[in-house]
C-alpha atoms as a PDB file:
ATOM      1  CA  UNK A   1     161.194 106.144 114.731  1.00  0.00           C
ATOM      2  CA  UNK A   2     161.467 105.502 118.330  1.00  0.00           C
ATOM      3  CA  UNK A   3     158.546 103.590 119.706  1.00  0.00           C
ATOM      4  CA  UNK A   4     156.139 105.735 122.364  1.00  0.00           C
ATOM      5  CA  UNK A   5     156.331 102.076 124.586  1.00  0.00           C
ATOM      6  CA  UNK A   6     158.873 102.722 126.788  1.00  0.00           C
ATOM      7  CA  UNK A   7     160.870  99.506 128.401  1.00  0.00           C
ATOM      8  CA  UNK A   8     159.338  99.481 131.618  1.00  0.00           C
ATOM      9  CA  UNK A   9     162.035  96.632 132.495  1.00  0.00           C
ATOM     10  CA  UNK A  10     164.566  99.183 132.442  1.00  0.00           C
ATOM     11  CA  UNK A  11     162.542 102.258 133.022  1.00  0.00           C
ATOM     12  CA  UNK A  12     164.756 102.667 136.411  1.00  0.00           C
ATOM     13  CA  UNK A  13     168.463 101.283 134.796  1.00  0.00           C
ATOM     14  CA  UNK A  14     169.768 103.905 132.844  1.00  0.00           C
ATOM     15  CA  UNK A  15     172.996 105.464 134.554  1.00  0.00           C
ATOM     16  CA  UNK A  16     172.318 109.312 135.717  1.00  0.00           C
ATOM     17  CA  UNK A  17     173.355 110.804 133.060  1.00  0.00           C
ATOM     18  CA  UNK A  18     174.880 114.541 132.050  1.00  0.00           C
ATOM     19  CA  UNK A  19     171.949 117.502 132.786  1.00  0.00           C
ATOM     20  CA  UNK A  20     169.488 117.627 130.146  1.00  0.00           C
ATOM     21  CA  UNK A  21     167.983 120.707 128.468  1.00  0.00           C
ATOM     22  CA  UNK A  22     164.446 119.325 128.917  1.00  0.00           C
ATOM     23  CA  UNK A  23     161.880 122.202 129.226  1.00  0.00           C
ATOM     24  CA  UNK A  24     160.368 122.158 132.773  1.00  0.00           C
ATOM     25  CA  UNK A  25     156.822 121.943 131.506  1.00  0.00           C
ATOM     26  CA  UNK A  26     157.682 118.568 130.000  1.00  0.00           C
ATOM     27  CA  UNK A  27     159.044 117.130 132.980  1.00  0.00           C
ATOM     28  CA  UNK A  28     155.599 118.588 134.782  1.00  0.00           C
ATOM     29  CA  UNK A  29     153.875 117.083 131.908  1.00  0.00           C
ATOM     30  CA  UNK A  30     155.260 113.736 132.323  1.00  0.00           C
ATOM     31  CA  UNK A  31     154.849 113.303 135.895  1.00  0.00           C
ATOM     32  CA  UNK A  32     151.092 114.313 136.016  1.00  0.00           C
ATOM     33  CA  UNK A  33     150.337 111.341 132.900  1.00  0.00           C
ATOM     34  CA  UNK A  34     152.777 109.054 135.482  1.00  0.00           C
ATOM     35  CA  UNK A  35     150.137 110.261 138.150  1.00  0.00           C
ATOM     36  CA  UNK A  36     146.919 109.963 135.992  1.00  0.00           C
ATOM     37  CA  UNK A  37     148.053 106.601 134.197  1.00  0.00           C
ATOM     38  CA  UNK A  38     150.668 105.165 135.698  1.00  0.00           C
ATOM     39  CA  UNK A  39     154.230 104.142 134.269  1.00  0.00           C
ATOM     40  CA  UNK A  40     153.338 101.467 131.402  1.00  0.00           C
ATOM     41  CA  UNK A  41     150.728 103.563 130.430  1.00  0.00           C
ATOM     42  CA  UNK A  42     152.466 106.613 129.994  1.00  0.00           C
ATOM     43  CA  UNK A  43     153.621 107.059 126.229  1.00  0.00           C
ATOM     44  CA  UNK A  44     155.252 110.315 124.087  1.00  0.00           C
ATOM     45  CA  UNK A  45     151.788 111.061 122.902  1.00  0.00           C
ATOM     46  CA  UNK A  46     150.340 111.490 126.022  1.00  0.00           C
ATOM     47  CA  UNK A  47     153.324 113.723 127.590  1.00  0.00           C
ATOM     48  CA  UNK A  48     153.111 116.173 124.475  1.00  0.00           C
ATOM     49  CA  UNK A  49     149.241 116.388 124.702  1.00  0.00           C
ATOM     50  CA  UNK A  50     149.598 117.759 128.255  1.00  0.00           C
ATOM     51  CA  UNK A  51     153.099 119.385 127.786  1.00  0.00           C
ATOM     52  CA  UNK A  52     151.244 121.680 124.533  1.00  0.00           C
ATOM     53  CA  UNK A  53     154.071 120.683 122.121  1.00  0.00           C
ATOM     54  CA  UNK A  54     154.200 117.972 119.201  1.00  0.00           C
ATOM     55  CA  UNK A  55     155.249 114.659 119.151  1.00  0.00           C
ATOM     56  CA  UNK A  56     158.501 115.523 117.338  1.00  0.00           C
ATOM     57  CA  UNK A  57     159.616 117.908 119.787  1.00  0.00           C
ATOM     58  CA  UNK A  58     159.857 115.255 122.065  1.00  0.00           C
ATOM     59  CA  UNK A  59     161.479 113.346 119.858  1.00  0.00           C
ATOM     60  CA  UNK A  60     164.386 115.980 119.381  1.00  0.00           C
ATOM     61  CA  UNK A  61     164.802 116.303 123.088  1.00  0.00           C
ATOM     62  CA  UNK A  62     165.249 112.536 123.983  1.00  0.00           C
ATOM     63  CA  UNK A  63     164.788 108.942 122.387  1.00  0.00           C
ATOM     64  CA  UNK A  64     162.095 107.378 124.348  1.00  0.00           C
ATOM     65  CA  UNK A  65     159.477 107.896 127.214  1.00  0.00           C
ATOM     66  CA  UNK A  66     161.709 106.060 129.579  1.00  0.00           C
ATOM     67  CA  UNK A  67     164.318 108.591 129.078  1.00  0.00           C
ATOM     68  CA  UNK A  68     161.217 111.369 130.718  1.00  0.00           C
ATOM     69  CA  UNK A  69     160.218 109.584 133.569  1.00  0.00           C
ATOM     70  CA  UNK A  70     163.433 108.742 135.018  1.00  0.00           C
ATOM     71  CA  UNK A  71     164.530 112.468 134.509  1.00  0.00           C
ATOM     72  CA  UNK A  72     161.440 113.178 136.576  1.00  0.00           C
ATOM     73  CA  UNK A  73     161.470 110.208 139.507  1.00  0.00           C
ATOM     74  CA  UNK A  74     165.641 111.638 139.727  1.00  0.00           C
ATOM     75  CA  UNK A  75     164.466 114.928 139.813  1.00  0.00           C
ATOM     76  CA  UNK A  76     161.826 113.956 142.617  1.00  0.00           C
ATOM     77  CA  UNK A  77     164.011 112.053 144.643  1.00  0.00           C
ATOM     78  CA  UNK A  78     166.804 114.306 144.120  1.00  0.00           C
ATOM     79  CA  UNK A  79     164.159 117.205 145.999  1.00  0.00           C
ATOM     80  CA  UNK A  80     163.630 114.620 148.799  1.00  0.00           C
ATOM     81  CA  UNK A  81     167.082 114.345 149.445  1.00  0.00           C
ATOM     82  CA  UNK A  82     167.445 118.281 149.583  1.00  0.00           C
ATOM     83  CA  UNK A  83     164.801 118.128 152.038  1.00  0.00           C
ATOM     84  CA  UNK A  84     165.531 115.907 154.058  1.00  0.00           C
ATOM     85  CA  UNK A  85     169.126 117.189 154.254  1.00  0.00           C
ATOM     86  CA  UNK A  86     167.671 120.227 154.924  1.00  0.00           C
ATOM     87  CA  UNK A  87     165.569 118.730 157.616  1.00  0.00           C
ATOM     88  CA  UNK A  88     168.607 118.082 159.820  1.00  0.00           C
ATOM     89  CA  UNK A  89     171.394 120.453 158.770  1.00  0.00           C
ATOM     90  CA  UNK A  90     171.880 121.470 162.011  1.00  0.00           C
ATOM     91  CA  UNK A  91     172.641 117.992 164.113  1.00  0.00           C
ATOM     92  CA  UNK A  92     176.370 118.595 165.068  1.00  0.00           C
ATOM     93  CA  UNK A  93     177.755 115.454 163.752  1.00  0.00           C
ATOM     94  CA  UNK A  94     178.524 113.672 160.548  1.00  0.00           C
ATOM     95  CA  UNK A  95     176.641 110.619 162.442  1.00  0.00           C
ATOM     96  CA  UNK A  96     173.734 112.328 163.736  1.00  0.00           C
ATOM     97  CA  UNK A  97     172.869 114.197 160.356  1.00  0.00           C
ATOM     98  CA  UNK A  98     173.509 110.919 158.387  1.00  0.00           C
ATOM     99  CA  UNK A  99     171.417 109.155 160.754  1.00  0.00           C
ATOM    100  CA  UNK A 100     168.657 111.711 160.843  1.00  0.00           C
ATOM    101  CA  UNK A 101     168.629 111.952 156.832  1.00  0.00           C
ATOM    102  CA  UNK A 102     168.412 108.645 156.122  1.00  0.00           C
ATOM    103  CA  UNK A 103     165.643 108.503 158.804  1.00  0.00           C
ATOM    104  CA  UNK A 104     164.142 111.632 157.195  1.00  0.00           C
ATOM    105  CA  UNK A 105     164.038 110.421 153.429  1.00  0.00           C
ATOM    106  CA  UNK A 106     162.782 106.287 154.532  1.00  0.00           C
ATOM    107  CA  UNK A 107     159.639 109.013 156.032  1.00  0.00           C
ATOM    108  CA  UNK A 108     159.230 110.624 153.347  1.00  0.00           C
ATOM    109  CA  UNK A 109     159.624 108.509 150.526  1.00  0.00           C
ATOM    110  CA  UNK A 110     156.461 105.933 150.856  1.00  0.00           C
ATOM    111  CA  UNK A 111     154.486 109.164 150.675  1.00  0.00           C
ATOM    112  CA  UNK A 112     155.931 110.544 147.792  1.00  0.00           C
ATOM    113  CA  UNK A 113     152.954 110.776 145.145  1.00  0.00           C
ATOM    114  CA  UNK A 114     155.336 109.428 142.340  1.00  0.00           C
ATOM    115  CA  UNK A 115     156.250 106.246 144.422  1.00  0.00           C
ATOM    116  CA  UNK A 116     152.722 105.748 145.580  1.00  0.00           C
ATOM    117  CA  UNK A 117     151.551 105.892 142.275  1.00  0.00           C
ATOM    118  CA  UNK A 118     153.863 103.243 141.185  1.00  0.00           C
ATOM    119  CA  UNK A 119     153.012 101.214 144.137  1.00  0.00           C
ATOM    120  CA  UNK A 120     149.380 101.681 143.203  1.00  0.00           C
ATOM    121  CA  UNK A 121     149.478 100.673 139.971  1.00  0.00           C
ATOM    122  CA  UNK A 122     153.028  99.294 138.824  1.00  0.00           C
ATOM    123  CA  UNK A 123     154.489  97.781 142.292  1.00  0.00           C
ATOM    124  CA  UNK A 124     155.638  94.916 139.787  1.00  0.00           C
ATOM    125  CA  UNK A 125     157.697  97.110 138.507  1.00  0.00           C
ATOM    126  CA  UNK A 126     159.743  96.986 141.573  1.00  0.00           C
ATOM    127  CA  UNK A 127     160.552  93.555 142.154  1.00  0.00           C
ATOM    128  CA  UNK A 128     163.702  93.714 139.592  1.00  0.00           C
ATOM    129  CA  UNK A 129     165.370  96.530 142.105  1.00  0.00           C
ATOM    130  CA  UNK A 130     164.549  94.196 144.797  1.00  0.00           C
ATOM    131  CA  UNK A 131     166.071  91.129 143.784  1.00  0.00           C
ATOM    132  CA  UNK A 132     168.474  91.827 140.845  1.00  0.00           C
ATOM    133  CA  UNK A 133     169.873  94.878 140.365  1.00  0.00           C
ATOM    134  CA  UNK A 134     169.956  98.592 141.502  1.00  0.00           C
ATOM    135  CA  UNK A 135     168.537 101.328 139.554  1.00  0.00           C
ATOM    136  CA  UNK A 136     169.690 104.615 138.941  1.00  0.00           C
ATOM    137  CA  UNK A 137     167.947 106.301 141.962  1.00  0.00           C
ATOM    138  CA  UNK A 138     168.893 103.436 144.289  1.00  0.00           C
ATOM    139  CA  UNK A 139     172.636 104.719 142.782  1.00  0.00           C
ATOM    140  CA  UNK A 140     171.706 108.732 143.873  1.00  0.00           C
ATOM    141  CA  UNK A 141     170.651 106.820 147.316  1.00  0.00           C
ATOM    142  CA  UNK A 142     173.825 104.938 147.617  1.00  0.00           C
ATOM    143  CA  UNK A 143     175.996 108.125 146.786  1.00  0.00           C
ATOM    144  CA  UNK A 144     174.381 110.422 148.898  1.00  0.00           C
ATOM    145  CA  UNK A 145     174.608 108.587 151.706  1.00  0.00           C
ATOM    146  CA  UNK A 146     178.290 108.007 151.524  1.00  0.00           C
ATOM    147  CA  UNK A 147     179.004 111.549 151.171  1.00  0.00           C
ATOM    148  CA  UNK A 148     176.976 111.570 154.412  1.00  0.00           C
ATOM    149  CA  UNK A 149     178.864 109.171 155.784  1.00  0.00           C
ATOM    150  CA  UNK A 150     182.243 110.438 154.962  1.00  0.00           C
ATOM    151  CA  UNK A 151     181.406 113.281 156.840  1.00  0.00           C
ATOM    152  CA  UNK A 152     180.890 111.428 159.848  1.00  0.00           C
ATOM    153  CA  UNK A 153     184.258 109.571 159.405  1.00  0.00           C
ATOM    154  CA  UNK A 154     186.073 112.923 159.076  1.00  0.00           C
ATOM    155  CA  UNK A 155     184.863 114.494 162.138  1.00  0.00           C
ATOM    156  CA  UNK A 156     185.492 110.392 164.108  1.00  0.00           C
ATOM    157  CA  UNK A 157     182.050 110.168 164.888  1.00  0.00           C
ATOM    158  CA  UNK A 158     181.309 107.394 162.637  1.00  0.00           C
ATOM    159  CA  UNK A 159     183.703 104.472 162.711  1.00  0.00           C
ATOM    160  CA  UNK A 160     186.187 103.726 159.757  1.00  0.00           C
ATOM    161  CA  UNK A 161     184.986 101.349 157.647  1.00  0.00           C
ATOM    162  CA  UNK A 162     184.593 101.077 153.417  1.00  0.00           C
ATOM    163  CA  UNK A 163     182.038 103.382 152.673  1.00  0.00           C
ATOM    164  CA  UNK A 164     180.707 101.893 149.764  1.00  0.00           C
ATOM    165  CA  UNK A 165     179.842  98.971 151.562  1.00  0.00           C
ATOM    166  CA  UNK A 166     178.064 100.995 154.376  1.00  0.00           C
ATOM    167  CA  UNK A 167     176.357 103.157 152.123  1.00  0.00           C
ATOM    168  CA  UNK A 168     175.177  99.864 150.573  1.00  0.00           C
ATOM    169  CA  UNK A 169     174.333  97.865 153.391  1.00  0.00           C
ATOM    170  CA  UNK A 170     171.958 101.227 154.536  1.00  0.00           C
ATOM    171  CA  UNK A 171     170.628 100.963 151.280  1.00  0.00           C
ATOM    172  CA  UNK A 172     169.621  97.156 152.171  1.00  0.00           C
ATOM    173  CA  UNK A 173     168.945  98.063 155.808  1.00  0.00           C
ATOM    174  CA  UNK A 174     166.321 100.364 154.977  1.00  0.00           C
ATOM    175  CA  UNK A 175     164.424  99.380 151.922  1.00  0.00           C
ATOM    176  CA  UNK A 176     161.770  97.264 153.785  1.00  0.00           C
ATOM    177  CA  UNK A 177     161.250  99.938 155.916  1.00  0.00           C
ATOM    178  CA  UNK A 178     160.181 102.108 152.407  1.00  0.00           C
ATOM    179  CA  UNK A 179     158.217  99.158 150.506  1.00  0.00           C
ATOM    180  CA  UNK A 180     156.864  97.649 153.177  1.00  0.00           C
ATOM    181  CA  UNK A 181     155.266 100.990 154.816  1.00  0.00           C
ATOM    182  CA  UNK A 182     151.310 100.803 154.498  1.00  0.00           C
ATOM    183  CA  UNK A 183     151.649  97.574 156.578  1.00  0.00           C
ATOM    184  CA  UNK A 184     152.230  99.803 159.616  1.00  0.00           C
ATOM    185  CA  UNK A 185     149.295 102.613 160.750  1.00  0.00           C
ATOM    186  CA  UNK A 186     150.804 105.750 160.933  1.00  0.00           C
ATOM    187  CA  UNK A 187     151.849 105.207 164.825  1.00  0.00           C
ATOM    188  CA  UNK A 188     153.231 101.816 164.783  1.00  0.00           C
ATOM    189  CA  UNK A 189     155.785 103.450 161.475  1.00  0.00           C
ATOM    190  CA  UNK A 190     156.437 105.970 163.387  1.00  0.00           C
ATOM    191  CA  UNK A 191     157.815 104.096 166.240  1.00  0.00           C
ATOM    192  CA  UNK A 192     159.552 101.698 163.920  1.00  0.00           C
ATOM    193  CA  UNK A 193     161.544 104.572 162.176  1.00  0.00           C
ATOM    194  CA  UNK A 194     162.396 105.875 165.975  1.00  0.00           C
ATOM    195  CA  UNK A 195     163.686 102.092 166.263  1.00  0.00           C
ATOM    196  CA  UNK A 196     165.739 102.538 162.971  1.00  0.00           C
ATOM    197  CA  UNK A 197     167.295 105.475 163.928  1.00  0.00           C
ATOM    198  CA  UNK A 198     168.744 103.412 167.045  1.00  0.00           C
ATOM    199  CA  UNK A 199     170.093 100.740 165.355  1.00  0.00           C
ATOM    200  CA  UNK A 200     171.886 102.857 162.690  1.00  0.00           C
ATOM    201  CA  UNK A 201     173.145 104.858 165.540  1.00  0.00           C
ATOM    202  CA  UNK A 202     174.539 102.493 167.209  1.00  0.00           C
ATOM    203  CA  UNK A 203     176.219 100.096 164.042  1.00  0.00           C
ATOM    204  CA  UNK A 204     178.078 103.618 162.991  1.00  0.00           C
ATOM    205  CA  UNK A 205     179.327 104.499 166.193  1.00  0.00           C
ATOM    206  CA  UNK A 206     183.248 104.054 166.428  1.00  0.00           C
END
């Protein structure tokens, strides 16, 4: 049997992969214990307890606890990417909505409760995205921000360029301004993501 430990090392590794038929109440259940407890705390016990269904259900709908709470942080981050999209939909150009986005979601993500809860009580957790590899929702990051990007290239307001390695460098670019939030009040951050917003302006302009 499957051990409830999950492998926090590569809680965030696993490729995004097909849709899974995971009841919605389990993925509810898991992100409250990731709230209450945090992520190496979390186990299969726990989630089922608060979910109202055995242990073996689980079991039968995925191999490990990792498996839950990355299906949850991609389905979180996935929302704050529809939002923020949202958010700007109207700008006229591929540059200013891909600007504006990326803006939007470096906002919102610090604030996220799943994030600060990691950053609470598991930030090591994300030194290994930091320094040596990129996880699976730094790879929904990456993607949606080249589709962004391509947009901009199509209608010439961004310049031509790879966008893989744009969409990787504003990956880079803005991390620090997501980690490193709470050492800005809530005035000096928002002045520094007004700065941001320049100086991706202006390094995608043609």
């Amino acid at each position: 049997m499957t051990s409830q430990r999950h492998n926090t090392e590569t809680a965030l590794d696993r490729p995004l992969a097909r849709e899974r038929q995971i009841p919605v109440e389990v993925l509810d259940a898991t992100r409250a214990a990731v709230l209450a407890v945090g992520v190496r705390r979390t186990t299969l016990t726990d989630v089922a307890r608060r979910a109202g269904v055995s242990r073996m259900t689980l079991y039968r709908l995925v191999p490990d606890v990792t498996t839950l709470i990355l299906e949850v942080m991609t389905r979180e981050f996935a929302a704050l990417i529809a939002e923020s999209e949202q958010h700007v939909r109207r700008r006229r150009s591929g540059r200013a909505r891909a600007v504006a986005a990326t803006v939007e979601l470096v906002r919102r993500l610090p604030d996220a409760p799943l994030f600060r809860r990691v950053v609470d009580v598991d930030p090591e957790l994300l030194l290994p995205y930091l320094t040596d590899r990129l996880g699976a929702t730094q790879r929904l990051a990456v993607g949606h921000v080249r589709r962004l990007l391509a947009e901009g290239v199509a209608d010439g307001s961004i310049r031509r360029a790879d966008l893989d390695v744009l969409a990787v460098t504003m990956l880079f670019a803005t991390t620090p301004f997501v980690v490193s939030a709470r050492l800005l009040d809530e005035e000096q951050r928002a002045a520094a993501l007004d700065e941001l917003g320049r100086m991706l302006d202006a390094w995608l302009a043609p």
